[in-house]
C-alpha atoms as a PDB file:
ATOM      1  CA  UNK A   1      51.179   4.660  -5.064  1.00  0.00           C
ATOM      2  CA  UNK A   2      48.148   6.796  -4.841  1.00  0.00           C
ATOM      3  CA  UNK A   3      48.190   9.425  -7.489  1.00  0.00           C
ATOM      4  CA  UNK A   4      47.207  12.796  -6.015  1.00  0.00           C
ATOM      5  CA  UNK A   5      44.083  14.857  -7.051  1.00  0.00           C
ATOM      6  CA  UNK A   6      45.247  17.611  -9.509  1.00  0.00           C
ATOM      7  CA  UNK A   7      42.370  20.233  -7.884  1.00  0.00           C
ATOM      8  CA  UNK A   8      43.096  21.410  -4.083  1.00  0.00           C
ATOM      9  CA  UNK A   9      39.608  20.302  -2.432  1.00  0.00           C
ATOM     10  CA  UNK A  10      39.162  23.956  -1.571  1.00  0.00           C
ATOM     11  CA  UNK A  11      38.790  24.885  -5.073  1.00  0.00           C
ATOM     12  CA  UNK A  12      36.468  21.786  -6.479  1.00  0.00           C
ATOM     13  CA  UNK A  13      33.416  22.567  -7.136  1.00  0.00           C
ATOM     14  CA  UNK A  14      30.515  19.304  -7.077  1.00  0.00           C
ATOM     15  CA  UNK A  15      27.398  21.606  -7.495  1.00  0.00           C
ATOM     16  CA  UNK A  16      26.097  21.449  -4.404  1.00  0.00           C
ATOM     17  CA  UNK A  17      24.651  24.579  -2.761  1.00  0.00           C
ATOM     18  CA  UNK A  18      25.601  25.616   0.212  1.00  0.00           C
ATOM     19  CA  UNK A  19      22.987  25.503   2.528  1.00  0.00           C
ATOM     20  CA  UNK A  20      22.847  21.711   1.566  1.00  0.00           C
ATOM     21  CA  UNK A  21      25.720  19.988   4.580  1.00  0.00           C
ATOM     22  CA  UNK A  22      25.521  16.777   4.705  1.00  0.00           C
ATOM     23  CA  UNK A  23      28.584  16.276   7.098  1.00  0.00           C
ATOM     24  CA  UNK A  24      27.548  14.117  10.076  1.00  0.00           C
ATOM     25  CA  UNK A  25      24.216  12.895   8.664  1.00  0.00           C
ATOM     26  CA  UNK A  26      24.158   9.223   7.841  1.00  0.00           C
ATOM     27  CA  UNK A  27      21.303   7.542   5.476  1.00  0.00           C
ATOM     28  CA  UNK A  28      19.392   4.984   6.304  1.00  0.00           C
ATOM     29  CA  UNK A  29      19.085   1.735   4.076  1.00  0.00           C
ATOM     30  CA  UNK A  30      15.191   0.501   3.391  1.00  0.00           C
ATOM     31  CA  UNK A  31      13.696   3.311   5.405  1.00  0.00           C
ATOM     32  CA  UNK A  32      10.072   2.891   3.418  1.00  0.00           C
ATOM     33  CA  UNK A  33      10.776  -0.731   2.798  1.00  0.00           C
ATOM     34  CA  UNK A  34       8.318  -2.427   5.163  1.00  0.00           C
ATOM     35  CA  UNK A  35       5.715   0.135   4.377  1.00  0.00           C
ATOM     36  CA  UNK A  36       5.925  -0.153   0.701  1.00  0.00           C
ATOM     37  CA  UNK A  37       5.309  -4.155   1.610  1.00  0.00           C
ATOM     38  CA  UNK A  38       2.335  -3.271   3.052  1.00  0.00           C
ATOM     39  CA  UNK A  39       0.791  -1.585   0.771  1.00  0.00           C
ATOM     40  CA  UNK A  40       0.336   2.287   0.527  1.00  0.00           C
ATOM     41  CA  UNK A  41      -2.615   4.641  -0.709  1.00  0.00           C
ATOM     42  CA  UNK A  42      -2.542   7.838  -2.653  1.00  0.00           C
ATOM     43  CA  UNK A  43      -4.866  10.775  -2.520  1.00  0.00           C
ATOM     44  CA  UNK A  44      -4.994  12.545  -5.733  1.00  0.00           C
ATOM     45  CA  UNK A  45      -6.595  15.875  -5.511  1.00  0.00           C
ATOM     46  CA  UNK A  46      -8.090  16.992  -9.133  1.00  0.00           C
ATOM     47  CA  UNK A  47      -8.856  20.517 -10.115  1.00  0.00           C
ATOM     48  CA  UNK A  48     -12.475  20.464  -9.989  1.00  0.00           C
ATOM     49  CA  UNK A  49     -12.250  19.803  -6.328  1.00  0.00           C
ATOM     50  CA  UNK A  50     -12.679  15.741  -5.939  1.00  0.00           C
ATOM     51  CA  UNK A  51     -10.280  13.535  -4.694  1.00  0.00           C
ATOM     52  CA  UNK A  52      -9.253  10.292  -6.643  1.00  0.00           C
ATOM     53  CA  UNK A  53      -8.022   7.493  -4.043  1.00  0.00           C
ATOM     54  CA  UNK A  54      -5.508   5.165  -5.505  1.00  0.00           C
ATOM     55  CA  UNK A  55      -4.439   1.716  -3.040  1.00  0.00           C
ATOM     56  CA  UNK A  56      -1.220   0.422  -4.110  1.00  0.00           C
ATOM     57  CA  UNK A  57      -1.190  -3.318  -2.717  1.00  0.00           C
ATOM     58  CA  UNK A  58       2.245  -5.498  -1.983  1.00  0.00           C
ATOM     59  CA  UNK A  59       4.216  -6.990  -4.945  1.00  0.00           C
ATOM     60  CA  UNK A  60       3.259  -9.911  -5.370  1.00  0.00           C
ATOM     61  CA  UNK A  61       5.659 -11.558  -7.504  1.00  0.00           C
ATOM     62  CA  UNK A  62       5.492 -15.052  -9.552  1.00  0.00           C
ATOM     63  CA  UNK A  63       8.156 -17.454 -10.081  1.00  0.00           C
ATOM     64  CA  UNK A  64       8.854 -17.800 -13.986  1.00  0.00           C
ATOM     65  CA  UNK A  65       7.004 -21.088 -14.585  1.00  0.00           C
ATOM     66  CA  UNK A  66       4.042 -19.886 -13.177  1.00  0.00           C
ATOM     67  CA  UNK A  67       4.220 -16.555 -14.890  1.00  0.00           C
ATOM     68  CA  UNK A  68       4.297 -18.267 -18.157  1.00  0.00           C
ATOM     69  CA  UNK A  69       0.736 -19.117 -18.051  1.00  0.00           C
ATOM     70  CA  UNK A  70      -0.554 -15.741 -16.561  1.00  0.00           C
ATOM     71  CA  UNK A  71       0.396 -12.799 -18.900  1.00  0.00           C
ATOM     72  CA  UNK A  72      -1.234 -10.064 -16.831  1.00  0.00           C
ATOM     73  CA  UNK A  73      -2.514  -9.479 -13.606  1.00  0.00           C
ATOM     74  CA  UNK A  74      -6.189  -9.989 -14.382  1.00  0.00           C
ATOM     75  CA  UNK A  75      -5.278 -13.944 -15.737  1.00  0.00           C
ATOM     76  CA  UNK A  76      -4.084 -14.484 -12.015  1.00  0.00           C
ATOM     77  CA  UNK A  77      -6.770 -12.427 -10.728  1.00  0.00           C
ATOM     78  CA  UNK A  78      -9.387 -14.432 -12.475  1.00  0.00           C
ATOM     79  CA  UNK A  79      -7.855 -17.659 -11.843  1.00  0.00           C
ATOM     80  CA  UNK A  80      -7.638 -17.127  -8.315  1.00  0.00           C
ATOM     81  CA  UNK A  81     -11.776 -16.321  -7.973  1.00  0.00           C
ATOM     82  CA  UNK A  82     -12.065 -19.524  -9.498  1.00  0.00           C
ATOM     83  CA  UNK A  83      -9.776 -21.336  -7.049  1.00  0.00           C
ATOM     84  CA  UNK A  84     -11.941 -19.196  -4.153  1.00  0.00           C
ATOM     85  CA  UNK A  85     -15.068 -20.496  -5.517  1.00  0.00           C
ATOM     86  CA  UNK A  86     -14.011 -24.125  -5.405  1.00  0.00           C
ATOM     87  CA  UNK A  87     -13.058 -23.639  -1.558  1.00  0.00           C
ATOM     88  CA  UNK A  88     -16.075 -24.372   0.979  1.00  0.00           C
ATOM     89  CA  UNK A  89     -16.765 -21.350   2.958  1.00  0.00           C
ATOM     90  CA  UNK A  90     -16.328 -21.827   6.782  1.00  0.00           C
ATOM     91  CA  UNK A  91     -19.299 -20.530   8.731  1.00  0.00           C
ATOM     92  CA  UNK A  92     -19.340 -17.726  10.922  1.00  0.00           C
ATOM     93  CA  UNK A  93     -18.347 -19.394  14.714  1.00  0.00           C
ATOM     94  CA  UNK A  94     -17.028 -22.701  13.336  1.00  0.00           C
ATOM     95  CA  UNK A  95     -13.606 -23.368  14.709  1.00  0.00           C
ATOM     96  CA  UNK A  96     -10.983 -25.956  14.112  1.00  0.00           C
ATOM     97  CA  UNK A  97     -10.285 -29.261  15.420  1.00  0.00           C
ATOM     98  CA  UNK A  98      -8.582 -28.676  18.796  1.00  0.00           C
ATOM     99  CA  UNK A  99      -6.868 -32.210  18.127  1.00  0.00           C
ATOM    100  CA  UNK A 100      -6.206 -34.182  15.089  1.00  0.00           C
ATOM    101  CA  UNK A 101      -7.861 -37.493  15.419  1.00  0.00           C
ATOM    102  CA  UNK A 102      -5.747 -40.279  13.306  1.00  0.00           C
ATOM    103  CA  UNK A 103      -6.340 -44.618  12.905  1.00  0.00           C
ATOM    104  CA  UNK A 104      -3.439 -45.977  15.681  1.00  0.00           C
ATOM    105  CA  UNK A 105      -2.152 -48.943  14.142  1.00  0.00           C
ATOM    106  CA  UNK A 106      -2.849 -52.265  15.616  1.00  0.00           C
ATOM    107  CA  UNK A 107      -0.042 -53.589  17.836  1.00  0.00           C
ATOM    108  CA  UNK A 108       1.255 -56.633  16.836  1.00  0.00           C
ATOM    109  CA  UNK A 109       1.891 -59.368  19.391  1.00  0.00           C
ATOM    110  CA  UNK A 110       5.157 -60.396  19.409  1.00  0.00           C
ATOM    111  CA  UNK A 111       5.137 -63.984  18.533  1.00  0.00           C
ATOM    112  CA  UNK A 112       6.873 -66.956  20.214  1.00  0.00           C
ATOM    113  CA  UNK A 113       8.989 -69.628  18.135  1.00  0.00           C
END
């Protein structure tokens, strides 16, 4: 059995104004999900009149192993540049390989006994 609220609805009291009805309004779940996986930017306007412009890129986040040997975001920053410097730069109008070109394997002749 379900045991019955000792305060009449009519009389309980949850601290919300009045003006605040929320009856018929449904949320919505991850509304600023995608965006916030984008990446976002924030103007901050000081007092002495400049703006400060903050960019907020995507999480990126590391599996454990891998975090083990990067304690801070400028370890993976820095080992990344490295990585970037290792890779040959592609020139400006090269494209790739419309095909892959591979070795065919000899065909064997099928022999007679």
């Amino acid at each position: 059995m379900k045991k019955e609220n000792k305060i009449p609805p009519e009389e309980y009291d949850d601290g919300m104004l009045p003006e605040y009805d929320f009856k018929g309004k449904k949320g919505v779940r991850g509304k600023y999900y995608r965006a916030m996986q984008k990446g976002y930017t924030v103007h901050i306007h000081n007092e002495d009149g400049t703006v400060t412009v903050q960019r907020f890129g995507p999480v990126v986040r590391l599996e454990p192993d891998v975090a083990a040997y990067f304690p801070d975001s400028e370890s993976v920053n820095n080992a990344l540049r490295t990585l970037i410097a290792l890779v040959p730069e592609r020139k400006i109008g090269e494209k790739k390989a419309k095909y892959k070109v591979t070795k065919q394997k000899a065909k064997r002749a099928a022999v007679k006994k």
